[in-house]
N, C-alpha and C. Protein backbone atom coordinates (compact mmCIF):
# COMPACT_ATOMS: atom_id res chain seq x y z
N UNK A 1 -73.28 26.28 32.02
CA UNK A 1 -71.89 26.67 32.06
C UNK A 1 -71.44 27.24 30.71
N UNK A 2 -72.12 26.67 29.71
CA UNK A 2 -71.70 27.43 28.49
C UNK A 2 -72.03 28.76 28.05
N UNK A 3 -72.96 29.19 28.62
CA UNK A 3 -73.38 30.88 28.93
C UNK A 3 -72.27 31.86 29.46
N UNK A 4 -71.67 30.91 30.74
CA UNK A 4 -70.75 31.75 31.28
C UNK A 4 -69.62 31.90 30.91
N UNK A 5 -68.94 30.73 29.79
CA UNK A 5 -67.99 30.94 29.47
C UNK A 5 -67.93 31.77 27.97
N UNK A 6 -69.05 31.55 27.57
CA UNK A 6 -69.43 32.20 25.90
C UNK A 6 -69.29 33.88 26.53
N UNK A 7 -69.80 34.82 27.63
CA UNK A 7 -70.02 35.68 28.33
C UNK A 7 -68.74 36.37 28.48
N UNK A 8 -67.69 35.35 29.11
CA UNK A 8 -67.02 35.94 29.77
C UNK A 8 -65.79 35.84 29.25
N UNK A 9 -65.75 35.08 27.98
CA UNK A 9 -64.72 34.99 26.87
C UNK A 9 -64.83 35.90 26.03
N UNK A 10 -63.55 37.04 25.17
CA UNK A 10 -63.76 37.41 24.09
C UNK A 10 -62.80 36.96 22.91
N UNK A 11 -63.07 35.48 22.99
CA UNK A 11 -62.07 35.07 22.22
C UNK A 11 -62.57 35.31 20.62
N UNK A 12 -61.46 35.61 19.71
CA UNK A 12 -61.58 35.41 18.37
C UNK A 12 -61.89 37.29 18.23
N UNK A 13 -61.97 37.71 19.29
CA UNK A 13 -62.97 39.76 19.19
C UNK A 13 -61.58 40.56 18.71
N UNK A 14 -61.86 41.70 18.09
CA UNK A 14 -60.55 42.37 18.35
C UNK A 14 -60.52 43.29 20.17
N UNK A 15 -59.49 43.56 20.54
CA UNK A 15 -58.88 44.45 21.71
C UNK A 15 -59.64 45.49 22.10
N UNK A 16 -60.13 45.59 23.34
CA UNK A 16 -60.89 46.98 23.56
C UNK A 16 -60.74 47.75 22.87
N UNK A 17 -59.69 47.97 23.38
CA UNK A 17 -58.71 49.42 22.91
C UNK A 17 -58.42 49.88 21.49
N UNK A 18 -58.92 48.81 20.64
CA UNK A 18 -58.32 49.22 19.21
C UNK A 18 -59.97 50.01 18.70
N UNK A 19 -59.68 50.91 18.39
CA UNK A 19 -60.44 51.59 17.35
C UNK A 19 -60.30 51.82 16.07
N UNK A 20 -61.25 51.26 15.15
CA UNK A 20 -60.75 51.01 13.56
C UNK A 20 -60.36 52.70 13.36
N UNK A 21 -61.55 53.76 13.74
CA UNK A 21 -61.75 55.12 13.31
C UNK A 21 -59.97 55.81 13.65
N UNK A 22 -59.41 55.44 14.28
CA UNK A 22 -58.48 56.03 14.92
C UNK A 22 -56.94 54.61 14.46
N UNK A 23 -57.39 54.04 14.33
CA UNK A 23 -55.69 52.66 14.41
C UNK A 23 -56.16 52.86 12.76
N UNK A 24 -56.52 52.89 12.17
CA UNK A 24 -56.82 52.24 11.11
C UNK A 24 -57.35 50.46 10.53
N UNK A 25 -56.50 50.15 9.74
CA UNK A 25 -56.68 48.71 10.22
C UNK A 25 -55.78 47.80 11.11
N UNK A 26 -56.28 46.51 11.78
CA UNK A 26 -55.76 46.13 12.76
C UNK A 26 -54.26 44.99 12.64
N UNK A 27 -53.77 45.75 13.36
CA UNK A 27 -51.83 45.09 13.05
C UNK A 27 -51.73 44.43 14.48
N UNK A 28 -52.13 42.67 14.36
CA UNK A 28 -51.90 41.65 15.42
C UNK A 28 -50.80 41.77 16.78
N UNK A 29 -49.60 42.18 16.15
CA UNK A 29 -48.51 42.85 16.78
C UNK A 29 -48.49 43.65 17.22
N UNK A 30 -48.96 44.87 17.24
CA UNK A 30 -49.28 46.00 17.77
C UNK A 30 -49.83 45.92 19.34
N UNK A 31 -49.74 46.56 20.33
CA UNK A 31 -49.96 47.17 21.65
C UNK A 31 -50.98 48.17 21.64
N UNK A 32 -52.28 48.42 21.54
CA UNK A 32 -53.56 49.18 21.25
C UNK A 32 -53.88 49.73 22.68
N UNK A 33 -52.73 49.33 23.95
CA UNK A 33 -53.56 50.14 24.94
C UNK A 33 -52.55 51.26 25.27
N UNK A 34 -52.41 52.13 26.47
CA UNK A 34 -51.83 53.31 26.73
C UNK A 34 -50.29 53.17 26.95
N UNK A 35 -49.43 53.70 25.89
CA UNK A 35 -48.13 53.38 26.12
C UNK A 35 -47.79 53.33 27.31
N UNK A 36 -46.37 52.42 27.47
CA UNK A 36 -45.62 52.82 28.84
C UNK A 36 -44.44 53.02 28.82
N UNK A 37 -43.30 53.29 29.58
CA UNK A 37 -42.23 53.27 29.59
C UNK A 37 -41.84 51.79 29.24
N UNK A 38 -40.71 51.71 28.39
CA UNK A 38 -39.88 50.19 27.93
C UNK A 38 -39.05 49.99 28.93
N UNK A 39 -39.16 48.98 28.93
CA UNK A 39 -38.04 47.87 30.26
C UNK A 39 -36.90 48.47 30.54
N UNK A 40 -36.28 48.54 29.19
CA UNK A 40 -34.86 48.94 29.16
C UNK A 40 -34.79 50.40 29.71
N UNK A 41 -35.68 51.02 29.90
CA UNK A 41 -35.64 53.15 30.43
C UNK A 41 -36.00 52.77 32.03
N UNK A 42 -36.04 51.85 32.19
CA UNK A 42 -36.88 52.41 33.86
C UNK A 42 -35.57 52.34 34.74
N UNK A 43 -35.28 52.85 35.69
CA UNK A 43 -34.90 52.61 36.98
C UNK A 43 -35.24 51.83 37.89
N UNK A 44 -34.18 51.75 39.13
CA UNK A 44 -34.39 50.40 39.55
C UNK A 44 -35.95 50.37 40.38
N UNK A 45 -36.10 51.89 41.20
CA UNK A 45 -37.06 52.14 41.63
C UNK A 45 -38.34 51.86 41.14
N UNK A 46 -38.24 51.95 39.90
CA UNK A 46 -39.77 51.91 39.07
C UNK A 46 -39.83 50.53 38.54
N UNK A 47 -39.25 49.46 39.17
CA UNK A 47 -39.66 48.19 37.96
C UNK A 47 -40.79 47.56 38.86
N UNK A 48 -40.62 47.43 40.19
CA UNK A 48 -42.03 47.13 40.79
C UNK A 48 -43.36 47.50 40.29
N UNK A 49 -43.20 48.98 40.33
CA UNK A 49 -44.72 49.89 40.04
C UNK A 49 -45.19 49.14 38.62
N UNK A 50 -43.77 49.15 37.75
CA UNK A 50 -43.82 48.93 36.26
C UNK A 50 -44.58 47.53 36.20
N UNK A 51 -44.19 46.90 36.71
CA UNK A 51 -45.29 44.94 37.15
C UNK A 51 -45.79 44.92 36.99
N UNK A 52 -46.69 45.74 38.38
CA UNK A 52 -48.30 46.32 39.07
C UNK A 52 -48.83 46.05 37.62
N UNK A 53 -48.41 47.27 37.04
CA UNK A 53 -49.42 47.57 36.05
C UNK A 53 -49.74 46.96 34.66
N UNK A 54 -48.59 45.68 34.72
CA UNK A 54 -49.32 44.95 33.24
C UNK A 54 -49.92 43.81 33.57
N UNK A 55 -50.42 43.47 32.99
CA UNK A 55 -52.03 42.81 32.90
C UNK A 55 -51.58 41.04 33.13
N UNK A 56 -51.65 40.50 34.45
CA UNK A 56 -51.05 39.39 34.39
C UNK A 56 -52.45 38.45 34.68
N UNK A 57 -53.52 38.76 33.97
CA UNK A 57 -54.47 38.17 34.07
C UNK A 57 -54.40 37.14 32.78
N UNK A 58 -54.61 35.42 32.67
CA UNK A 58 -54.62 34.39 31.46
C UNK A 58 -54.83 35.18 30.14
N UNK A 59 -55.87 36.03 30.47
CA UNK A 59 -55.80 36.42 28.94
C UNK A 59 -55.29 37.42 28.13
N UNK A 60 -54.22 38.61 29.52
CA UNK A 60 -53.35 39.08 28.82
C UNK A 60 -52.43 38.52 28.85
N UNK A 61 -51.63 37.60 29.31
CA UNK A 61 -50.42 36.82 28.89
C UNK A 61 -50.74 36.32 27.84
N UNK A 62 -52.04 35.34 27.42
CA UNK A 62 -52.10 35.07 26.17
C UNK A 62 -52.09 36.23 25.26
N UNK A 63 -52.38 37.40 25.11
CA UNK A 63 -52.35 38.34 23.75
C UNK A 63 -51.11 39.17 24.19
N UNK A 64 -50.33 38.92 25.16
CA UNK A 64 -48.61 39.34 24.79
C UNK A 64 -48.11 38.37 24.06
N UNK A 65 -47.91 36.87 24.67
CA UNK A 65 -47.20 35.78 23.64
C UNK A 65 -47.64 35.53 22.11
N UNK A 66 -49.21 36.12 21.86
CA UNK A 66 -49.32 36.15 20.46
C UNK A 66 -48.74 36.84 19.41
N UNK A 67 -48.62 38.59 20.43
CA UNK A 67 -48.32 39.85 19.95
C UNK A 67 -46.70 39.39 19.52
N UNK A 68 -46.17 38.92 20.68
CA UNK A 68 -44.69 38.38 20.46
C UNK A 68 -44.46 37.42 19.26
N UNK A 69 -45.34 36.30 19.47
CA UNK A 69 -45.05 35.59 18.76
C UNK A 69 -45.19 36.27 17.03
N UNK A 70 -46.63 36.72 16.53
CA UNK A 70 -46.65 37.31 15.62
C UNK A 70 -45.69 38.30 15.21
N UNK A 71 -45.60 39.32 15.53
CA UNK A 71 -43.83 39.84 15.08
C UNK A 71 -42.66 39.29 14.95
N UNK A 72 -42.61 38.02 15.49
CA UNK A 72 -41.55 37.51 14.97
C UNK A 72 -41.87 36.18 14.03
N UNK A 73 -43.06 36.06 13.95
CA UNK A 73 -43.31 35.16 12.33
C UNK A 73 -43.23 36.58 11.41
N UNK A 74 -43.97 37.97 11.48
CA UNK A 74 -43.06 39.04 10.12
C UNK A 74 -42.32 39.07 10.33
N UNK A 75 -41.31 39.03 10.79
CA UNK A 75 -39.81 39.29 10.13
C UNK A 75 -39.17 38.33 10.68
N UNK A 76 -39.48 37.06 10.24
CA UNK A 76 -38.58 35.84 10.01
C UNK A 76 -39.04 34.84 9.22
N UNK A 77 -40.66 34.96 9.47
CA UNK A 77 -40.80 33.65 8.22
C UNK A 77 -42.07 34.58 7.34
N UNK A 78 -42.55 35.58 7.20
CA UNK A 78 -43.30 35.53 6.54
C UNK A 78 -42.64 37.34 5.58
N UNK A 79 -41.61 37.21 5.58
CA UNK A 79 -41.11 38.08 4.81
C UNK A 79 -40.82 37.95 3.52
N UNK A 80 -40.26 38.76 2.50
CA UNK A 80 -40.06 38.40 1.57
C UNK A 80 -38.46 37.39 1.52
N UNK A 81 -37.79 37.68 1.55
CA UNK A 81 -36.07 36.88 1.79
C UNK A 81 -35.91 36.66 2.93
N UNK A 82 -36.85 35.55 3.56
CA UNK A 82 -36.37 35.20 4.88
C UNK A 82 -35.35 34.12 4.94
N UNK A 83 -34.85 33.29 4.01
CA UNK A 83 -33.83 32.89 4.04
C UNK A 83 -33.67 31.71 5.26
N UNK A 84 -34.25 30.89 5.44
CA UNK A 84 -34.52 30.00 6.19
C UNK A 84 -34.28 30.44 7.95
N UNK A 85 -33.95 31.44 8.27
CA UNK A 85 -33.42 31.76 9.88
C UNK A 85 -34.58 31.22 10.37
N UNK A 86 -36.33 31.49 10.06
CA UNK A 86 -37.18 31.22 11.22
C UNK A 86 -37.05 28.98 11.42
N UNK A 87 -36.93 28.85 10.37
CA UNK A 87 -36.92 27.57 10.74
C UNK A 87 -35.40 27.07 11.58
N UNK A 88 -34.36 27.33 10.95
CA UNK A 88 -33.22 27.39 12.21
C UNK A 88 -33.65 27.83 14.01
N UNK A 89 -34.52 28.83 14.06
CA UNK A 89 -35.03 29.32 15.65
C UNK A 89 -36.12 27.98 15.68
N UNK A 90 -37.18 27.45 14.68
CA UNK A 90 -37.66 26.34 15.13
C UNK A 90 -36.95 25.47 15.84
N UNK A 91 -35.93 24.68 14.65
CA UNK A 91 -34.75 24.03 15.45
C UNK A 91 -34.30 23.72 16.56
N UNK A 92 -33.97 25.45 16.41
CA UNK A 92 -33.30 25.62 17.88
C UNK A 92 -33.79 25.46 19.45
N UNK A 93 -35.30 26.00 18.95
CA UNK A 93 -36.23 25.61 20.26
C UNK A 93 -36.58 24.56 20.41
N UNK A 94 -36.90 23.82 19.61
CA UNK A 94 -36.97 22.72 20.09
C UNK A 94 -35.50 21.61 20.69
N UNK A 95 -34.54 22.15 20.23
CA UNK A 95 -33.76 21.50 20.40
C UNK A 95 -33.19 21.55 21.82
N UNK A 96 -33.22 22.75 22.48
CA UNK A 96 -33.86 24.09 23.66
C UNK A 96 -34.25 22.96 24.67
N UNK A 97 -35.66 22.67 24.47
CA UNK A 97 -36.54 21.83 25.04
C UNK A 97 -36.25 20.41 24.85
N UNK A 98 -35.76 19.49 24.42
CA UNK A 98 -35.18 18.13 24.50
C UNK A 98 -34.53 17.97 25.49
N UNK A 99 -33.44 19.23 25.52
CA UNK A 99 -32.31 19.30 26.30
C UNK A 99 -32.24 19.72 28.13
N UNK A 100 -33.70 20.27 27.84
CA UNK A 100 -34.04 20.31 29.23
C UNK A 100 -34.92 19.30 30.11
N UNK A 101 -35.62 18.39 28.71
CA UNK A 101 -36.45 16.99 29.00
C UNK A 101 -35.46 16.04 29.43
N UNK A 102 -34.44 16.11 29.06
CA UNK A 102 -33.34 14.77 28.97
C UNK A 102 -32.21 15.37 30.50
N UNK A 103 -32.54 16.89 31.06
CA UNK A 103 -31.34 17.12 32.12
C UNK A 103 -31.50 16.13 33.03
N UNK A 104 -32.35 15.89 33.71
CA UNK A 104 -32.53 14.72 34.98
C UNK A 104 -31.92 13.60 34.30
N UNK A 105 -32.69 13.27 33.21
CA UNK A 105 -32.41 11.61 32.77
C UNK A 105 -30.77 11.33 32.89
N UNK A 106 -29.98 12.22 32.62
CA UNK A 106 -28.79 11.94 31.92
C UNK A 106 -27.89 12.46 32.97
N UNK A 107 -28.03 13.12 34.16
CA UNK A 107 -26.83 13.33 35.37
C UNK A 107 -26.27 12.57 35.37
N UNK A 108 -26.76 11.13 35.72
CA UNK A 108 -26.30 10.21 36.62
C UNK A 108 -24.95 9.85 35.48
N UNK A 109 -24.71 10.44 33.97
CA UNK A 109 -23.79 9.86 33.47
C UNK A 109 -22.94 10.93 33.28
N UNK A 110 -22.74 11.89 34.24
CA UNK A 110 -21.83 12.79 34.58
C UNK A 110 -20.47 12.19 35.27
N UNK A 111 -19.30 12.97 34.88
CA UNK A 111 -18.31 12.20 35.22
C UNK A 111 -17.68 13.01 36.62
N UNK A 112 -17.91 12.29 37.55
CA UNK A 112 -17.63 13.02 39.08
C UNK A 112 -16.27 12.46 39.61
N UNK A 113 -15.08 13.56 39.67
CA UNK A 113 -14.13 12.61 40.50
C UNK A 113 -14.03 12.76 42.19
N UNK A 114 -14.14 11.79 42.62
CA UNK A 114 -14.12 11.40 44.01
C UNK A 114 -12.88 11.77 44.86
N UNK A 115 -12.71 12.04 45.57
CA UNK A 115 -11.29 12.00 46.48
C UNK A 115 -11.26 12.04 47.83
């Protein structure tokens, strides 16, 4: 089993699509395959087709949330004057997530008037 997963993993590789000869060197954040239209330009007609075509296979969701995530560690915490905001969005997410751990727990001390 470890053949097949060593095989069929390219974890740690860079992106098909990136070519040093042509990208230069490689920017984590960056999108290396064939542009597309942005969310915000399409019509209503085209957001289906627009789906289809991105890659909702485990391991491109994982290298969108990285791509995501990495652009927003540059320009929030690994800038020059970042000024504490990325740790405030830490904060905040987590604080995000407590609040949705604790919704069930805590209904029952909702104040309901009866009549």
């Amino acid at each position: 089993m470890g053949n097949i997963v060593q095989n069929a993993s390219n974890f740690g590789e860079f992106p098909k699509e990136f070519n040093p000869r042509i990208h230069g060197a490689y920017q984590a954040d960056r999108y290396y395959g064939t542009p597309d239209k942005a969310f915000s330009e399409l019509k209503l007609g085209e957001v289906i087709p627009w789906m289809k075509r991105r890659d909702a296979s485990l391991t491109g969701t994982a290298r969108f949330f990285s791509r995501k995530l990495y652009g927003h560690q540059l320009r929030w915490h690994l800038c020059a004057k970042n000024r504490g905001v990325g740790v405030v969005h830490f904060a905040l997410f987590f604080s995000f997530l407590g609040m949705l751990r604790c919704w069930n727990h805590d209904r029952h001390l909702d104040d309901f008037k009866y009549h």
